[in-house]
C-alpha atoms as a PDB file:
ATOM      1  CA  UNK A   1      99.479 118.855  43.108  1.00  0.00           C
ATOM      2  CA  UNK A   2      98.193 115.716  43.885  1.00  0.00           C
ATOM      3  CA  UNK A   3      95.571 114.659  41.006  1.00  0.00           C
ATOM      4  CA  UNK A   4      93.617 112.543  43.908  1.00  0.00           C
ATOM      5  CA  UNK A   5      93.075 116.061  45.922  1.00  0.00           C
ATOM      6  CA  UNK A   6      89.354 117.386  45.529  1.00  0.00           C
ATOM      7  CA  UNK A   7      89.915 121.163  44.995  1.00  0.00           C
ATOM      8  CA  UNK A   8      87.741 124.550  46.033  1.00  0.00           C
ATOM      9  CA  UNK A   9      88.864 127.697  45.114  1.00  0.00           C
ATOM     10  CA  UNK A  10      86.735 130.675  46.750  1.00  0.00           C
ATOM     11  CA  UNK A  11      86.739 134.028  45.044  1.00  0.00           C
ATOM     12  CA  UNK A  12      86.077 137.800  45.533  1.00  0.00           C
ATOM     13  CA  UNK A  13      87.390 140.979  45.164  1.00  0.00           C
ATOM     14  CA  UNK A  14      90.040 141.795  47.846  1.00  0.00           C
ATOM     15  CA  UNK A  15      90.177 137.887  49.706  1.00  0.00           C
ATOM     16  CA  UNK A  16      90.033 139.830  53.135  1.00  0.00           C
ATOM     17  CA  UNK A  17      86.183 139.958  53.920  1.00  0.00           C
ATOM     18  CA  UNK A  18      84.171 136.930  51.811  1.00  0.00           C
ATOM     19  CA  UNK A  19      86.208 134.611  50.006  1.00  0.00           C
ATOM     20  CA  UNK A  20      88.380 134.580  53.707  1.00  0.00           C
ATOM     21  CA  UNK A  21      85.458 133.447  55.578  1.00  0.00           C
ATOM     22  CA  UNK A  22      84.087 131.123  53.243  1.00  0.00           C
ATOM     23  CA  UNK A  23      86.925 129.089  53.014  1.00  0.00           C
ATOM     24  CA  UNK A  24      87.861 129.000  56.238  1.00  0.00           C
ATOM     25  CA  UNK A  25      84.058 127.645  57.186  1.00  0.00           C
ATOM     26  CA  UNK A  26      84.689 125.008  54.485  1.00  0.00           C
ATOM     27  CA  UNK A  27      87.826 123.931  55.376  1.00  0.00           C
ATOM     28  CA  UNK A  28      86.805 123.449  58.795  1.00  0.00           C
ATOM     29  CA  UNK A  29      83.910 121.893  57.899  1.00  0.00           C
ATOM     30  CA  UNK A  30      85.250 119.614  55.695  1.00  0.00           C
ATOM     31  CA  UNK A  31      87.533 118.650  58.970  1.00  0.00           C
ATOM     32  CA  UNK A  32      85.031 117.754  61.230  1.00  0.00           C
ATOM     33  CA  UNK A  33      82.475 115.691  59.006  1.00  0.00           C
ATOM     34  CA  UNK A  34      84.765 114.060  56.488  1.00  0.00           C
ATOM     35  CA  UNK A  35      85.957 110.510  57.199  1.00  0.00           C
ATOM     36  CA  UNK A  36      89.710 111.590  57.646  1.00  0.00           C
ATOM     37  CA  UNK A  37      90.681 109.484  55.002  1.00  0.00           C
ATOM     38  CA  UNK A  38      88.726 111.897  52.294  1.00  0.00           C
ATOM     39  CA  UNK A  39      89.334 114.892  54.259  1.00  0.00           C
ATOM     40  CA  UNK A  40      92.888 114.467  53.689  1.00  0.00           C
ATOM     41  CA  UNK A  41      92.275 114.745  49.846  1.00  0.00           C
ATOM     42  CA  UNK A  42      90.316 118.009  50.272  1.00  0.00           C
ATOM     43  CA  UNK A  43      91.917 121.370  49.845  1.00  0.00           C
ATOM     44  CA  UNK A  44      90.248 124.342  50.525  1.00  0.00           C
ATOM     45  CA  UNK A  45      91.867 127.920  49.006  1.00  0.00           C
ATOM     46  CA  UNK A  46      90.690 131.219  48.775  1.00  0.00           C
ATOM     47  CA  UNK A  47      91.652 134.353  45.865  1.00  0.00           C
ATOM     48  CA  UNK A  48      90.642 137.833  44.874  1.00  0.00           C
ATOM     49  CA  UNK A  49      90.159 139.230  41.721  1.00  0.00           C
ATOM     50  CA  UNK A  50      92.007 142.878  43.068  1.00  0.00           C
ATOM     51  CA  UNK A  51      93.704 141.242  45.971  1.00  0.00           C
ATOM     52  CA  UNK A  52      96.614 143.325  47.611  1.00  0.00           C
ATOM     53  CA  UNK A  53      98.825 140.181  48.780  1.00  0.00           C
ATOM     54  CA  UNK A  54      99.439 139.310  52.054  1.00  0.00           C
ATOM     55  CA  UNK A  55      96.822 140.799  53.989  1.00  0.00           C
ATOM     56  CA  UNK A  56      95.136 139.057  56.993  1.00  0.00           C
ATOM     57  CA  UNK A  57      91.413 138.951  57.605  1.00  0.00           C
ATOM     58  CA  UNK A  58      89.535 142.027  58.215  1.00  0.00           C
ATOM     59  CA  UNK A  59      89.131 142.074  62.379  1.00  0.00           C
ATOM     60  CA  UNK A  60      85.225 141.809  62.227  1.00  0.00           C
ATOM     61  CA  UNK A  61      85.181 138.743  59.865  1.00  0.00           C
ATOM     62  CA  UNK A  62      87.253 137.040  62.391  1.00  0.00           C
ATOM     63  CA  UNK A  63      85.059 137.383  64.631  1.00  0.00           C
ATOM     64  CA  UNK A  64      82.253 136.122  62.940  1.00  0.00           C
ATOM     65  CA  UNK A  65      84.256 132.952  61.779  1.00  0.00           C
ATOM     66  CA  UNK A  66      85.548 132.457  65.269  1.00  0.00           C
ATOM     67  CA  UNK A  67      82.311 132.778  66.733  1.00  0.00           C
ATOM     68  CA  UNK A  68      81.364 129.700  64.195  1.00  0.00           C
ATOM     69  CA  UNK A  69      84.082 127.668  64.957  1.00  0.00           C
ATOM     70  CA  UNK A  70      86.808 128.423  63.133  1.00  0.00           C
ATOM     71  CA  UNK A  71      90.397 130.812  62.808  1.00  0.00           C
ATOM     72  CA  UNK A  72      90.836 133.141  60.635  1.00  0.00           C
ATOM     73  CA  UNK A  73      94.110 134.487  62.133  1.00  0.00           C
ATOM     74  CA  UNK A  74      96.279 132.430  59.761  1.00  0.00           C
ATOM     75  CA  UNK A  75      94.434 133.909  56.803  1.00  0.00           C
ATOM     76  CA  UNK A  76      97.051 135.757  53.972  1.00  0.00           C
ATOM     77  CA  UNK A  77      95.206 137.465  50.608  1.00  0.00           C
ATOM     78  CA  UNK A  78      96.265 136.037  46.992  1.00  0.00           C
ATOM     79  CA  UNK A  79      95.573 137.500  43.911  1.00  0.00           C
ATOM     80  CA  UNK A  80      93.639 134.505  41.521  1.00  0.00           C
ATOM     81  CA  UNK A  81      95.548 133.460  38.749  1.00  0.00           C
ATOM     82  CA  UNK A  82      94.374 131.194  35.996  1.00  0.00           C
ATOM     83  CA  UNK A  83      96.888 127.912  37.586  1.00  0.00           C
ATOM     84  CA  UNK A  84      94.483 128.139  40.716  1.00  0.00           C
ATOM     85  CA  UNK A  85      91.425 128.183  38.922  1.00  0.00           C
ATOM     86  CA  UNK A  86      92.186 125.375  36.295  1.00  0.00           C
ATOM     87  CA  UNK A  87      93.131 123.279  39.602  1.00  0.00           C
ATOM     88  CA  UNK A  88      89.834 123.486  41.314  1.00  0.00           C
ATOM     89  CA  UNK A  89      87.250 121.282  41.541  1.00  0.00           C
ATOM     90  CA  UNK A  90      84.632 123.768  42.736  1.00  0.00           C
ATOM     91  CA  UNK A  91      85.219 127.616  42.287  1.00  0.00           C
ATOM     92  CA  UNK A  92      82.824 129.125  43.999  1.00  0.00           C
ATOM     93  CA  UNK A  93      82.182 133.442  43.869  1.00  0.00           C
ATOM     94  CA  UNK A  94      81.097 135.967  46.392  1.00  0.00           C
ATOM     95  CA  UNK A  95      78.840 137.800  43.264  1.00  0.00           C
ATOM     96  CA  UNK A  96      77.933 137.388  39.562  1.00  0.00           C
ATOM     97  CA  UNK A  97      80.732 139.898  38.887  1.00  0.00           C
ATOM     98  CA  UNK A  98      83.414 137.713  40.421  1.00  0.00           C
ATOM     99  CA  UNK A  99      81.565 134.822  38.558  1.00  0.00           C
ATOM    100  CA  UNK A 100      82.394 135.850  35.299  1.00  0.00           C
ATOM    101  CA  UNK A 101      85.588 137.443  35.957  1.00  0.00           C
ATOM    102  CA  UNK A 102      86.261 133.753  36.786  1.00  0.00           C
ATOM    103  CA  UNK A 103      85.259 132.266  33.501  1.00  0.00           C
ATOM    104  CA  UNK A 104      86.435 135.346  31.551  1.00  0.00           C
ATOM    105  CA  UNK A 105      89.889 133.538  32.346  1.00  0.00           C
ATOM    106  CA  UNK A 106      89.218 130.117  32.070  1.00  0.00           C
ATOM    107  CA  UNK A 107      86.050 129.598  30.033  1.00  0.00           C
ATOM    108  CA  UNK A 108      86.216 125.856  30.077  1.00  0.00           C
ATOM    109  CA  UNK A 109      85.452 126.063  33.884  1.00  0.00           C
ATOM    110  CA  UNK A 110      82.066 126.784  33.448  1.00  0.00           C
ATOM    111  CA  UNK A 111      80.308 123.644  34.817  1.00  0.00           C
ATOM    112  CA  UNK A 112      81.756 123.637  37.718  1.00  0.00           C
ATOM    113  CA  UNK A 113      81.867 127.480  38.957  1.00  0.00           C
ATOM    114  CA  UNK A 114      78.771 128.872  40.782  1.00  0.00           C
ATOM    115  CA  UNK A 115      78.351 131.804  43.147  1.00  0.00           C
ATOM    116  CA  UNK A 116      77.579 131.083  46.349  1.00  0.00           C
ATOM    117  CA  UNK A 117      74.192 131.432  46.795  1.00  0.00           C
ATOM    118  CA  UNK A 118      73.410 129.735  43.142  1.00  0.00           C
ATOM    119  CA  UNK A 119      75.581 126.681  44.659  1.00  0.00           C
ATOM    120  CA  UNK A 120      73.874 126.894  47.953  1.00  0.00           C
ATOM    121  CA  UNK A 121      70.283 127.109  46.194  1.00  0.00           C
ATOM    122  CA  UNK A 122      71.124 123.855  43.998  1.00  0.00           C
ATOM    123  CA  UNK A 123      72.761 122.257  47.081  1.00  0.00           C
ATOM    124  CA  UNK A 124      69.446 123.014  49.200  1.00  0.00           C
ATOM    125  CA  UNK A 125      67.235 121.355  46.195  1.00  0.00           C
ATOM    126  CA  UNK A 126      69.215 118.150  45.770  1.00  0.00           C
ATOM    127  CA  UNK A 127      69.394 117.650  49.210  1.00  0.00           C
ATOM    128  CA  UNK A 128      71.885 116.379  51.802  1.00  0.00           C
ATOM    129  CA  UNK A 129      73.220 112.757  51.298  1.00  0.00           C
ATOM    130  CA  UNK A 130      75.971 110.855  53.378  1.00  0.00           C
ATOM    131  CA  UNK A 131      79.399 112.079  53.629  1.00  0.00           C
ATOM    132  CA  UNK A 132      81.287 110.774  50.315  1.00  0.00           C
ATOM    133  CA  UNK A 133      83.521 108.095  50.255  1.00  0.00           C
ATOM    134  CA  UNK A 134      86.292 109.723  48.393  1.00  0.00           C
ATOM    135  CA  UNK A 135      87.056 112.755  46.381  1.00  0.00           C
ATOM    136  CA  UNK A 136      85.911 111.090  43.252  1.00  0.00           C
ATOM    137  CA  UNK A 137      82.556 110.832  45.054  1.00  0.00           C
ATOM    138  CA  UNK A 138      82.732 114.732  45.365  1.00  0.00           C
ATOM    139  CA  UNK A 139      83.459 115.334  42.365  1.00  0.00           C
ATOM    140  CA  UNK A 140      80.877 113.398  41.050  1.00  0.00           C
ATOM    141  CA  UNK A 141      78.587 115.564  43.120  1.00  0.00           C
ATOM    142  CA  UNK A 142      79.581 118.754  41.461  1.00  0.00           C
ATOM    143  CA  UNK A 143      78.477 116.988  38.044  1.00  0.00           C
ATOM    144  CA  UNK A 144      74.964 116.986  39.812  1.00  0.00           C
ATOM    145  CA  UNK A 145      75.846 120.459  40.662  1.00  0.00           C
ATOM    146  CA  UNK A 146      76.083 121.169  37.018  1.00  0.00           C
ATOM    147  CA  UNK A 147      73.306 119.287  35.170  1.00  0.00           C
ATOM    148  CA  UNK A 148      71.060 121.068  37.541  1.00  0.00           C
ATOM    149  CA  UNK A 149      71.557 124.542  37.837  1.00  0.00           C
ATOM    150  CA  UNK A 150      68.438 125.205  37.462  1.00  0.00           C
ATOM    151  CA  UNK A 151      67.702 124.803  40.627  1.00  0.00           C
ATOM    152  CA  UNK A 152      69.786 127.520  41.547  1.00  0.00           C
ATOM    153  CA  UNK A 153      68.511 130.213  39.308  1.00  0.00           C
ATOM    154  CA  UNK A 154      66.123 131.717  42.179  1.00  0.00           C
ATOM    155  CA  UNK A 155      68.740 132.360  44.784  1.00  0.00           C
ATOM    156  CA  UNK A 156      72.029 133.658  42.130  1.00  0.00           C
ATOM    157  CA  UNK A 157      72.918 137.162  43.504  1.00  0.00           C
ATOM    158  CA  UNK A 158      75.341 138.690  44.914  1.00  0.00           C
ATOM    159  CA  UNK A 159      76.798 138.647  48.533  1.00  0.00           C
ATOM    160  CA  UNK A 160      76.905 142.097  50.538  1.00  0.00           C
ATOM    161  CA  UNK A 161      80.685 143.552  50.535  1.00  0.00           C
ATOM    162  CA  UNK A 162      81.402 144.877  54.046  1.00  0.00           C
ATOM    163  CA  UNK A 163      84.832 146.479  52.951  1.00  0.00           C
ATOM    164  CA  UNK A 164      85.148 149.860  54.602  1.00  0.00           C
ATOM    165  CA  UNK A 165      80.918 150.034  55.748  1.00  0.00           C
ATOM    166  CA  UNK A 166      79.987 149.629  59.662  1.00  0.00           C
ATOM    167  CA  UNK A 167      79.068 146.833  61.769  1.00  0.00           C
ATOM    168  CA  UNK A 168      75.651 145.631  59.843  1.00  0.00           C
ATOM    169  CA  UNK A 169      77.582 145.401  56.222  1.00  0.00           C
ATOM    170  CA  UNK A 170      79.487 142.194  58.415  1.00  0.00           C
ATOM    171  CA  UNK A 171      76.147 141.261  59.132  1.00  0.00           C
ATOM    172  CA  UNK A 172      74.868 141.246  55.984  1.00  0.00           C
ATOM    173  CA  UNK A 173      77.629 139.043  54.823  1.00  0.00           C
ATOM    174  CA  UNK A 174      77.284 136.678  57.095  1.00  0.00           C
ATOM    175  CA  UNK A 175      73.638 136.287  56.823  1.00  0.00           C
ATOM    176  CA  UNK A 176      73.830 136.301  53.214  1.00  0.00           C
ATOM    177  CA  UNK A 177      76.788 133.492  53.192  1.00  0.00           C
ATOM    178  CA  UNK A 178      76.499 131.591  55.772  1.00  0.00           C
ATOM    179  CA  UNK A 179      73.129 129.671  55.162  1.00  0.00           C
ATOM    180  CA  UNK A 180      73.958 128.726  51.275  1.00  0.00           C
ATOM    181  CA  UNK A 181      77.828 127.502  52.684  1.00  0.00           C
ATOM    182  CA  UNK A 182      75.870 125.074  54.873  1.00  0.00           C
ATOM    183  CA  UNK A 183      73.357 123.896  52.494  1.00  0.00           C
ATOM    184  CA  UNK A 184      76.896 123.280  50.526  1.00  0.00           C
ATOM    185  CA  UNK A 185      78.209 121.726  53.522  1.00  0.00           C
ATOM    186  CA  UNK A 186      75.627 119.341  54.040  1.00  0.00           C
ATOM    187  CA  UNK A 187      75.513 118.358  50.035  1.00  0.00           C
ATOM    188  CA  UNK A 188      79.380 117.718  50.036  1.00  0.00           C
ATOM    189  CA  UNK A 189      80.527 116.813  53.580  1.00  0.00           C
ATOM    190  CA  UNK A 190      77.453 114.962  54.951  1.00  0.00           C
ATOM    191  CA  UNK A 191      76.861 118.096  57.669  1.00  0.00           C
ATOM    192  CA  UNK A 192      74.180 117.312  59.924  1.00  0.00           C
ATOM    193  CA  UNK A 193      71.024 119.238  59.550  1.00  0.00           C
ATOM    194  CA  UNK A 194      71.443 119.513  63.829  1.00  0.00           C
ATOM    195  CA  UNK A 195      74.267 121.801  62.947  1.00  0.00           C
ATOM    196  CA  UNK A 196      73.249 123.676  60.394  1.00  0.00           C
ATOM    197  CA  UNK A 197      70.601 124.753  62.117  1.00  0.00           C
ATOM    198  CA  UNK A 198      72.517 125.804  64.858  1.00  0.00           C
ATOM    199  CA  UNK A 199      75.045 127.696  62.809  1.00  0.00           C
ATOM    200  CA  UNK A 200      71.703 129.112  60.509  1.00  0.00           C
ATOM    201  CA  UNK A 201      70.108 130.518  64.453  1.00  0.00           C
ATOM    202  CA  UNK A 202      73.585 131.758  65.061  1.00  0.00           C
ATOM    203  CA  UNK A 203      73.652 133.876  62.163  1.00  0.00           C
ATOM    204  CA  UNK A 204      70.230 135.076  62.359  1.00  0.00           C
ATOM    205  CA  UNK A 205      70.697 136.292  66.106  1.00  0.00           C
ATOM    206  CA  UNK A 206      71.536 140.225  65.492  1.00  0.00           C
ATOM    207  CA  UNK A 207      73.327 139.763  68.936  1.00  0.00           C
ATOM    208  CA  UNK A 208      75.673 137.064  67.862  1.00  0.00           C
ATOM    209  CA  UNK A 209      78.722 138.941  66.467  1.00  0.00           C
ATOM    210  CA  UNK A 210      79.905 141.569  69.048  1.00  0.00           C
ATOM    211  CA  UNK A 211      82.463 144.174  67.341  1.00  0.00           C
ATOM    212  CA  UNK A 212      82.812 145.808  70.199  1.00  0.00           C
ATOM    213  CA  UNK A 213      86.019 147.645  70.309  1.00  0.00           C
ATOM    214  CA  UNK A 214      87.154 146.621  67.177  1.00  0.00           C
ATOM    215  CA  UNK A 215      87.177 150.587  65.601  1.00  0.00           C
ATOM    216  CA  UNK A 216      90.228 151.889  67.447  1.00  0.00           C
ATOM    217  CA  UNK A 217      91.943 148.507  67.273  1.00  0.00           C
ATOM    218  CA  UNK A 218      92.315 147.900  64.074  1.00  0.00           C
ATOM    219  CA  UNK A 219      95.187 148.918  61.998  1.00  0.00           C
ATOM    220  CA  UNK A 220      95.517 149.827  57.980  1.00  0.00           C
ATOM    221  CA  UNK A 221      95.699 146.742  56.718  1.00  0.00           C
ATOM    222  CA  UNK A 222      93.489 144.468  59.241  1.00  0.00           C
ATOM    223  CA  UNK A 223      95.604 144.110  61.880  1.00  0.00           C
ATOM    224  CA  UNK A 224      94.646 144.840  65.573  1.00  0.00           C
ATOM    225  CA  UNK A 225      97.050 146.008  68.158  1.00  0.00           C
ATOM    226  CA  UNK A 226      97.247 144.605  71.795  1.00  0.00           C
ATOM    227  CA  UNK A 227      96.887 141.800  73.091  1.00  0.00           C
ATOM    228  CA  UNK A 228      96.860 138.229  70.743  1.00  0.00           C
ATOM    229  CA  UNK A 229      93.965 135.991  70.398  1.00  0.00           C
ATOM    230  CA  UNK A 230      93.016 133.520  72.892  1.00  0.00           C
ATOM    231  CA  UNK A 231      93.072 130.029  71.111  1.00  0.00           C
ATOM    232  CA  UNK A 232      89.875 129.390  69.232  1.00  0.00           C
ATOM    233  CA  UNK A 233      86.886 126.609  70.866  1.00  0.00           C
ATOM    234  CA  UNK A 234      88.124 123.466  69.399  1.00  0.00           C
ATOM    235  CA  UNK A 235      84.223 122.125  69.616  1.00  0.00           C
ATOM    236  CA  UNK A 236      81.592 123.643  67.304  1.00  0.00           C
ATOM    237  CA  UNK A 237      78.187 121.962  68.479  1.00  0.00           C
ATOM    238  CA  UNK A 238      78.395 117.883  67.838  1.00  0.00           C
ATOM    239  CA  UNK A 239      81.678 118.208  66.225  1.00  0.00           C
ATOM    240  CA  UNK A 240      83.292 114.663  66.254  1.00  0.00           C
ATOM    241  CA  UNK A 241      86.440 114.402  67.938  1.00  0.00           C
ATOM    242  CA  UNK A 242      89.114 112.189  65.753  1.00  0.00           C
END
């Protein structure tokens, strides 16, 4: 591991549905509004408390992350172990639950694990700055992070789990993840407020995500049969092209 790396571990239960898509927005984001030099350093990951290994994105998240910009076809489940947590930076958790199964196994990680929507809340308070200058400027952020959680206390909770429900439980997710992962975004990677509103209207557009189809595709597993995916838009809105 490189010790100059700037770490974020995402967390839930199965790493198929929420941790999958958060990481992948994150990762991407990180990507397009870095300077490439800190970008480099930043390593996105994702884990599940009950994950069966190797599985690949359920069909409907990748749909929702392609829609924003991103792939999710490349996406494998991992079961969390206590090396991945004491290596990040930043854990954040889909729900409280996750949250504390976190810090049941690494209690000194406290300061710098937050769910999602706590993280987002605290994010949205302090505000967006300039894209940092290097990953000790991020993780100098995510001491901010800490000595002000308080300012996340109001929007803690947990994210909807859309494993096995219909077409609204992806919904849900995405409504309830997407808008904190921004203000995150924005906090740590200099987003622009331009695009996060446009990827906050995307989200709150009940037409956005089409899953049409999708039912008698997919396999056990996550899989779909037929035909693969065309290659994802490699522009998301104003993204910079390096």
């Amino acid at each position: 591991m490189d010790s100059e790396d700037f770490r974020v571990l995402v967390v839930c239960t199965g790493n198929i549905n929420r941790s999958a898509l958060a990481a992948a927005l994150l990762r991407t984001w990180a990507d397009w509004y870095l300077p490439p030099e800190v970008a480099a350093h930043v390593v996105v990951t994702s884990a599940g408390l009950a994950a069966p290994a190797g599985r690949p994105m359920r069909s409907r998240t990748r749909v929702i992350a392609e829609r924003l910009g991103t792939d999710g076809r490349a996406h494998r489940s991992a079961q969390i172990d206590e090396a991945a947590i004491r290596a990040a930076d930043l854990v954040l958790t889909a729900d409280v639950a996750h949250r504390d199964g976190v810090l049941g196994m690494v209690p000194s990680k406290l300061r710098s694990t937050f769910t999602i929507r706590e993280a987002g809340g605290i994010a949205a308070r302090l505000g967006a700055v300039p894209a940092p200058a290097s990953a000790a400027d991020l993780r100098t952020r995510i001491v901010a992070f800490s000595r002000r959680r308080e300012l996340g206390a109001a929007d803690d909770g947990d994210i909807t789990d859309p494993q096995g429900r219909g077409d609204d439980a992806y919904r849900a997710m995405a409504g309830e993840e997407v808008p904190p992962l921004t203000s995150i975004a924005a906090s740590l990677f200099g987003m622009p407020k331009a695009e996060v509103d446009a990827v906050l209207a995307t989200v709150a557009d009940p037409e956005a995500f089409s899953f049409e189809g999708l039912e008698r595709r997919e396999a056990p597993g996550g899989a779909t049969s037929g035909a693969a995916p065309t290659e994802r838009r490699r522009r998301w809105f104003g993204r910079r092209d390096t």
